[in-house]
Protein backbone atom coordinates (compact mmCIF):
# COMPACT_ATOMS: atom_id res chain seq x y z
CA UNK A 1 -3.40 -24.39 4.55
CA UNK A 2 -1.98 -21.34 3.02
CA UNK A 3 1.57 -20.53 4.43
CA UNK A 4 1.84 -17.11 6.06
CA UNK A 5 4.78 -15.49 5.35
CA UNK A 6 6.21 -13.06 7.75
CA UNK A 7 7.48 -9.70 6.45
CA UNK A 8 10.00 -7.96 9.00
CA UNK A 9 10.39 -4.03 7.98
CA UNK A 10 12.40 -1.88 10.09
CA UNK A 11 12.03 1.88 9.45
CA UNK A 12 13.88 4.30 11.20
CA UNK A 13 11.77 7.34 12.04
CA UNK A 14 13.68 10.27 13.23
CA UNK A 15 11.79 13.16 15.29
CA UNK A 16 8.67 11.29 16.17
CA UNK A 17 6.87 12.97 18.81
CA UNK A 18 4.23 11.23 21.01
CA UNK A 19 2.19 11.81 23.82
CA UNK A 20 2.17 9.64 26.55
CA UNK A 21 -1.21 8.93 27.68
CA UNK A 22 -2.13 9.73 31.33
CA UNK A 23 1.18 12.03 31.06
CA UNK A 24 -0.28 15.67 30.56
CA UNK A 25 1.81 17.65 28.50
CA UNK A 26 4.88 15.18 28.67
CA UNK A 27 5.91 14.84 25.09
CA UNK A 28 9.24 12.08 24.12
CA UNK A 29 11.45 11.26 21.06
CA UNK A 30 11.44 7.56 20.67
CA UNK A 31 13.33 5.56 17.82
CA UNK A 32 10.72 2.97 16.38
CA UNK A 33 11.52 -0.92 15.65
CA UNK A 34 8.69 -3.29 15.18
CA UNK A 35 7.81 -6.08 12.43
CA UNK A 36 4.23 -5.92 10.99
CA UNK A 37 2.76 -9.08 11.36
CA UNK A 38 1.29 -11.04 8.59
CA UNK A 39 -2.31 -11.74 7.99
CA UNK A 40 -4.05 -14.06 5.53
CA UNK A 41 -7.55 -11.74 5.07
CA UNK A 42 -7.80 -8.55 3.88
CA UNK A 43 -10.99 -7.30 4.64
CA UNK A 44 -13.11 -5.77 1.93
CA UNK A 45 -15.41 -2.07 2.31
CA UNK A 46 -19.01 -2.74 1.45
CA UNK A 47 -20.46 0.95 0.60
CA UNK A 48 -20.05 4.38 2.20
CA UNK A 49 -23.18 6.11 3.66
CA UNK A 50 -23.75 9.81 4.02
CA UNK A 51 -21.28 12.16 5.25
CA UNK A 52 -23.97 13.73 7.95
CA UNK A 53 -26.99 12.06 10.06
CA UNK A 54 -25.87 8.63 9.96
CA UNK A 55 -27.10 5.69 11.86
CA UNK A 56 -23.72 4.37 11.73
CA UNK A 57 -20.62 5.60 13.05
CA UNK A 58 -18.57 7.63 10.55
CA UNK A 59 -15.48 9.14 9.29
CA UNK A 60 -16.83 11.13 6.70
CA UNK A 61 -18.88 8.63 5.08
CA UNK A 62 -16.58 6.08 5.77
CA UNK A 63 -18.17 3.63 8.15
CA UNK A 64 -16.07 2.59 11.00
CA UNK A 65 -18.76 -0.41 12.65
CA UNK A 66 -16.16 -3.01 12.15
CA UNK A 67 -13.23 -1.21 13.13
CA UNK A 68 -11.85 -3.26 15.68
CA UNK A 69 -8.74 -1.35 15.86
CA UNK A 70 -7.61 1.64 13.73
CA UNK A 71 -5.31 5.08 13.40
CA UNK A 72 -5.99 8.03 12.34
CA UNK A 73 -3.79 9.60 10.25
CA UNK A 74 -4.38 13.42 9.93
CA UNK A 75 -2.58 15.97 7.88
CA UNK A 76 -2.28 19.49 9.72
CA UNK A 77 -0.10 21.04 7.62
CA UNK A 78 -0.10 24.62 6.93
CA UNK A 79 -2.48 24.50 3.82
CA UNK A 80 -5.23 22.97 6.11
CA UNK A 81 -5.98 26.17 7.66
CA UNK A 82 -7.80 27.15 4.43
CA UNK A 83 -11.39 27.88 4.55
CA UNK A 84 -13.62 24.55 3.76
CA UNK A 85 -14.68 25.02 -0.01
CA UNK A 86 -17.44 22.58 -1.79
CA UNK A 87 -18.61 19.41 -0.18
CA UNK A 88 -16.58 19.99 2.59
CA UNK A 89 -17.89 23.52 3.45
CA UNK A 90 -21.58 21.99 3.38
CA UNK A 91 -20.61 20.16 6.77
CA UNK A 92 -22.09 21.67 9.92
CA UNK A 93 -18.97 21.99 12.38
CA UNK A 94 -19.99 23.44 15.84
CA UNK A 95 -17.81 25.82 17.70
CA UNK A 96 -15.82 24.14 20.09
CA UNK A 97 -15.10 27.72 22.19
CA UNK A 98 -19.10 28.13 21.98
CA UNK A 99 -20.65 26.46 25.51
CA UNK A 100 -24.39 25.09 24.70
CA UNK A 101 -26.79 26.93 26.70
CA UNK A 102 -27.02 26.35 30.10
CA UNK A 103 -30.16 24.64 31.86
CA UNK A 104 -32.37 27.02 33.49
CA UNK A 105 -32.43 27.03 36.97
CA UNK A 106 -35.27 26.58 39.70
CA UNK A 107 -38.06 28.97 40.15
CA UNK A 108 -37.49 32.08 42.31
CA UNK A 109 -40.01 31.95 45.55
CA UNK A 110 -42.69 35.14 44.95
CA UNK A 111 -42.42 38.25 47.35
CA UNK A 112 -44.64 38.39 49.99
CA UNK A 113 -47.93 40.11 49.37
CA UNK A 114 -48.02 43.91 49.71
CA UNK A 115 -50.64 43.82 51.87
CA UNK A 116 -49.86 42.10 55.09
CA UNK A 117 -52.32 39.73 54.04
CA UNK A 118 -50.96 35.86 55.39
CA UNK A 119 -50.75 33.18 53.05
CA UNK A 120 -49.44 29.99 52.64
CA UNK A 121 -45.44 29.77 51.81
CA UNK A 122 -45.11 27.83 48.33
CA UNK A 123 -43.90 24.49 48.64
CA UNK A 124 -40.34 24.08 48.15
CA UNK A 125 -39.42 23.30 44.45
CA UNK A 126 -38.78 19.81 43.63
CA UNK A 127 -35.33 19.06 43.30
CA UNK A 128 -35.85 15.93 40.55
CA UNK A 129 -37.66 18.30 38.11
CA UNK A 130 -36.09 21.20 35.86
CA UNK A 131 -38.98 23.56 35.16
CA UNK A 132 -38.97 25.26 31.68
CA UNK A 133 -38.28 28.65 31.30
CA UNK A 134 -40.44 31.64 31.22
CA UNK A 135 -40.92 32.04 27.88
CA UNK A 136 -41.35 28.19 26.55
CA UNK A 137 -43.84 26.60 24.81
CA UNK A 138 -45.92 24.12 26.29
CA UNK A 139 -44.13 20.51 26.17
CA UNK A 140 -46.78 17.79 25.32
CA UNK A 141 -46.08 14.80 27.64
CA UNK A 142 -44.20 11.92 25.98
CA UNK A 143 -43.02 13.90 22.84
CA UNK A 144 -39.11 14.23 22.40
CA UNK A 145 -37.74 17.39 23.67
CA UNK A 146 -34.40 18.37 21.16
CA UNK A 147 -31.04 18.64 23.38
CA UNK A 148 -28.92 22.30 22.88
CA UNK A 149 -27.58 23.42 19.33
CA UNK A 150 -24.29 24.90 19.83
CA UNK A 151 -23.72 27.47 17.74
CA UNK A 152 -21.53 26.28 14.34
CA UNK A 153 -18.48 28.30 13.06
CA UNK A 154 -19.38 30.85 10.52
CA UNK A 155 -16.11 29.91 8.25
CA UNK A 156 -14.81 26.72 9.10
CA UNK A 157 -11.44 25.91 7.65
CA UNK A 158 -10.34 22.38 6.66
CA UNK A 159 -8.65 21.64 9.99
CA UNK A 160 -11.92 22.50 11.41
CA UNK A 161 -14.13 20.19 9.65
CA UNK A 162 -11.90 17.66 10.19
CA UNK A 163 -11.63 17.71 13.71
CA UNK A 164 -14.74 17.85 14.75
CA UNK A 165 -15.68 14.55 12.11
CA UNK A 166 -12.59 12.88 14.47
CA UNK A 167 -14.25 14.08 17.55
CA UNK A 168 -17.44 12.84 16.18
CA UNK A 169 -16.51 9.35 15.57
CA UNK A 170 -14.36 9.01 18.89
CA UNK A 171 -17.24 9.89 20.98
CA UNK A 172 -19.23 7.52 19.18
CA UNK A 173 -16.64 4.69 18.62
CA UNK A 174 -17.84 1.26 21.16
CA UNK A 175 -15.78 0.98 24.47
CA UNK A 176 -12.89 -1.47 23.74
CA UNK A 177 -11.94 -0.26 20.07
CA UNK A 178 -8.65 0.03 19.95
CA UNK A 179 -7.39 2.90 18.15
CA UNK A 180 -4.56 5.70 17.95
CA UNK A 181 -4.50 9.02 16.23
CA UNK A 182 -1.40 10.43 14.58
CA UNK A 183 -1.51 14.03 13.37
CA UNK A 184 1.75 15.06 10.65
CA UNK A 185 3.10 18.44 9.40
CA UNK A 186 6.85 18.80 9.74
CA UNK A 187 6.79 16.42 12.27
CA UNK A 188 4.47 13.40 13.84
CA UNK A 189 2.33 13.82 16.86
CA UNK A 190 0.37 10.53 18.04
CA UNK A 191 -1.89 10.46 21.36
CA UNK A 192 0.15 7.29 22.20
CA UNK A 193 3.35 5.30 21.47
CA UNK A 194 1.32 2.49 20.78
CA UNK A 195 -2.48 1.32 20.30
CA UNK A 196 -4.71 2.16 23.11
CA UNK A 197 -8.20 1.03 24.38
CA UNK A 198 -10.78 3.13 24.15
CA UNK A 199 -12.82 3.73 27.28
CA UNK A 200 -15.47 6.10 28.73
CA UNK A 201 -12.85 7.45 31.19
CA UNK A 202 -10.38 8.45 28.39
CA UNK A 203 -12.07 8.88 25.85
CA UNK A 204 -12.34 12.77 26.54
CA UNK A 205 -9.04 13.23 27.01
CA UNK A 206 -8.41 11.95 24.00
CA UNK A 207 -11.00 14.25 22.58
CA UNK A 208 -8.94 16.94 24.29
CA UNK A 209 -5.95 16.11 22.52
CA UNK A 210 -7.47 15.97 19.25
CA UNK A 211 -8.38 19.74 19.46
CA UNK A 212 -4.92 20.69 20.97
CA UNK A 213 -3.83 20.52 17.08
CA UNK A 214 -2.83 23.88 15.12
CA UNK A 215 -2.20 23.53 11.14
CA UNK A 216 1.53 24.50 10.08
CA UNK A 217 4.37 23.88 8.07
CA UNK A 218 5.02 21.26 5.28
CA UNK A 219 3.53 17.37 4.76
CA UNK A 220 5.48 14.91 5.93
CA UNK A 221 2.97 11.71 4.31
CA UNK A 222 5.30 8.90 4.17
CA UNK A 223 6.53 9.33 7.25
CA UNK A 224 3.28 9.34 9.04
CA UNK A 225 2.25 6.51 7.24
CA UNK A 226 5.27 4.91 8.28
CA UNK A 227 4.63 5.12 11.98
CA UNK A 228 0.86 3.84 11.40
CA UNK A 229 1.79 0.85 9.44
CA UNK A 230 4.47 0.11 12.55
CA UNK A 231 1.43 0.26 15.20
CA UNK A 232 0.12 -2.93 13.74
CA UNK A 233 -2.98 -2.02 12.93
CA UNK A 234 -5.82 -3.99 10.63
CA UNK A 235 -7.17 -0.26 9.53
CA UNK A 236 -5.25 2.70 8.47
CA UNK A 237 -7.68 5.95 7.87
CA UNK A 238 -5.45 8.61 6.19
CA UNK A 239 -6.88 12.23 5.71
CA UNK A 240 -4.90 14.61 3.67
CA UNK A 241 -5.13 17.68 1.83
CA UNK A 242 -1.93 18.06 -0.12
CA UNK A 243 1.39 16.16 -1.47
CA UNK A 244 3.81 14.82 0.87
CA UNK A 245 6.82 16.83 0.13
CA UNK A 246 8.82 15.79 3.43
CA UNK A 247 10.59 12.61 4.18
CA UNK A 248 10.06 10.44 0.79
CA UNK A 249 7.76 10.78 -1.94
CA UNK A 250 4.75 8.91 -3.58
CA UNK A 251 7.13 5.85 -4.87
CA UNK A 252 8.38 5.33 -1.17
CA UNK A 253 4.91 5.78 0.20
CA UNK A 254 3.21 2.97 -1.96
CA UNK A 255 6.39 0.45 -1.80
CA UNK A 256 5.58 0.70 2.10
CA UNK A 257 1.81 0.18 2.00
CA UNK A 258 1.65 -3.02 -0.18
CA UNK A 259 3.79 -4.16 2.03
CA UNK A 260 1.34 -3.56 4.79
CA UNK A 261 -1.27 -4.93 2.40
CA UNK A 262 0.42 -8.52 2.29
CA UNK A 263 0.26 -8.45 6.36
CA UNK A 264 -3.88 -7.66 6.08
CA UNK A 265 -4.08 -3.58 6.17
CA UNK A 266 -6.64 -1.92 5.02
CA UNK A 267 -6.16 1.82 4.37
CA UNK A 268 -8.95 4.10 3.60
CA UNK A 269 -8.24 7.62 2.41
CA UNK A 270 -10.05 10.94 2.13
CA UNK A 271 -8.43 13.46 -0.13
CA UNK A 272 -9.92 17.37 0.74
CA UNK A 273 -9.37 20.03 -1.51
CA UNK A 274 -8.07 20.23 -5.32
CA UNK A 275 -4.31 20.28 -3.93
CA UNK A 276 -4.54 16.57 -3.09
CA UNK A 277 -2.21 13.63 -4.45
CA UNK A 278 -5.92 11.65 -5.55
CA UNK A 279 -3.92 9.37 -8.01
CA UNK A 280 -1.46 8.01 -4.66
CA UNK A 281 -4.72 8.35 -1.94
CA UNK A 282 -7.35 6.38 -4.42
CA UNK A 283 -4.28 4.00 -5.53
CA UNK A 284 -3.93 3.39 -1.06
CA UNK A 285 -7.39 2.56 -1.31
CA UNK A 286 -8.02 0.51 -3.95
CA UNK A 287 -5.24 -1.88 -3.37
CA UNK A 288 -5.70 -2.73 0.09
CA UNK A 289 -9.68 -3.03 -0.47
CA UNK A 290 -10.80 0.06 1.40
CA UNK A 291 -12.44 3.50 0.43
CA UNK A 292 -11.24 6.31 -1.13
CA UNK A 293 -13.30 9.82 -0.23
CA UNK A 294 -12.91 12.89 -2.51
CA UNK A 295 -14.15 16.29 -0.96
């Protein structure tokens, strides 16, 4: 029996902000201590599928089935405000300010006849049954009727398509997952001090909070990573656009991860735009046996 060896690292991270969950708008600066706990397995990626219309759930093309319990680590840092370019900008993002279109309502009674004439009031509408509207086609019974198309954003920026791929995969993450979500620019925002369970009643809420988030400022990487790897988590999914150039640099970042590695970690990273560190996000990747995602 292989000996496990436990591998106690205690990182001080100053000015970490976190939400509180079922705390609206109460936000607290805790100082983090924990040990990441060792693991004999680290668990290896079989292929990515398509960045849109798959079966499987997915964080742009990286498929999150067996993601018992995960973070999110996203970069909102001032440069992700730029408009989506290549791969990225082929991604249909719908406008979260846009409401789909509404159901039509029931049919207006007819005014009574000009005439005088009596007739027979029409029967009262039926309350289970949504009639179509004016000016529909005819619906042929048992074929599937398409649900409403809000409208997409005509120039989505990078913060855009990202969000609404998180939003994506939350919605359509099992009940039970565990999971956090950590957003970094200057500072670090996470939805919780800890992992959290996903359920329908929360989950959203922590939709909400995902959209609450405005790019700014520099990239603070290493310390974002930092707080993930302290979380305890089996799977680290790191999105980022640019170089950490805030609180330690590439060296620091990948002395910390294998670290996190020899406890069972897997990282997988996504690297959007031509600004991105892809030497430090595919060398995350490759070492802990996850995917690495170039847009």
């Amino acid at each position: 029996m292989r000996r496990l060896v436990l591998v106690s690292i205690v990182i001080a991270c100053a000015a970490c902000t976190v939400r509180v969950p079922r705390t609206p708008g109460l936000r607290v600066t805790i100082p983090i201590r924990a040990e990441i706990r060792a693991q004999a397995v680290v668990e290896v990626a079989t292929a990515p599928v398509e960045l849109q219309g798959s079966t499987v759930v997915e964080f742009f093309g990286i498929p999150l089935e067996d993601a018992q319990d995960v973070v999110f680590v996203l970069d909102r840092s001032g440069s992700m405000s730029n408009p989506a370019t290549g791969r990225l900008a082929e991604i249909a993002v719908p406008d979260p300010s846009a409401a789909p279109p509404s159901p039509p309502g029931p049919p207006t009674s007819p005014p009574p006849p000009l005439d005088g004439s009596q007739r027979p009031p029409p029967p009262p509408p039926d309350p289970t049954m949504t009639p179509p509207p004016p000016d529909a086609p005819p619906v042929t019974p048992g074929a599937p009727v398409a649900a409403p198309v809000v409208a997409p954003l005509a120039t989505p920026r990078k913060i855009d398509v990202a969000l609404a791929e998180l939003a994506d995969a939350l919605r359509r993450l099992p009940p039970g997952t565990r999971l956090n979500v950590v957003f970094f620019n200057d500072e670090l925002e996470a939805f919780a001090p800890t992992m959290v369970s996903l359920d329908d009643a929360g989950r959203e809420g922590l939709v909400g909070f995902v959209y609450e988030t405005t790019p700014s400022g520099r990239t603070a990487l290493t310390p974002a990573m930092r707080l993930a790897f302290l979380m305890n988590a089996r799977r680290i999914v790191l999105l980022s656009d640019g170089l950490g150039n805030v609180g330690g640099n590439a060296s620091a970042l990948l002395r910390d991860a294998r670290e996190a590695v020899r406890g069972g970690v897997r990282i997988d990273t996504i690297g959007i735009g031509r600004d991105q560190d892809g030497l430090l996000l595919q060398s995350l990747a490759a070492e802990s046996g996850g995917f690495y995602q170039p847009l």
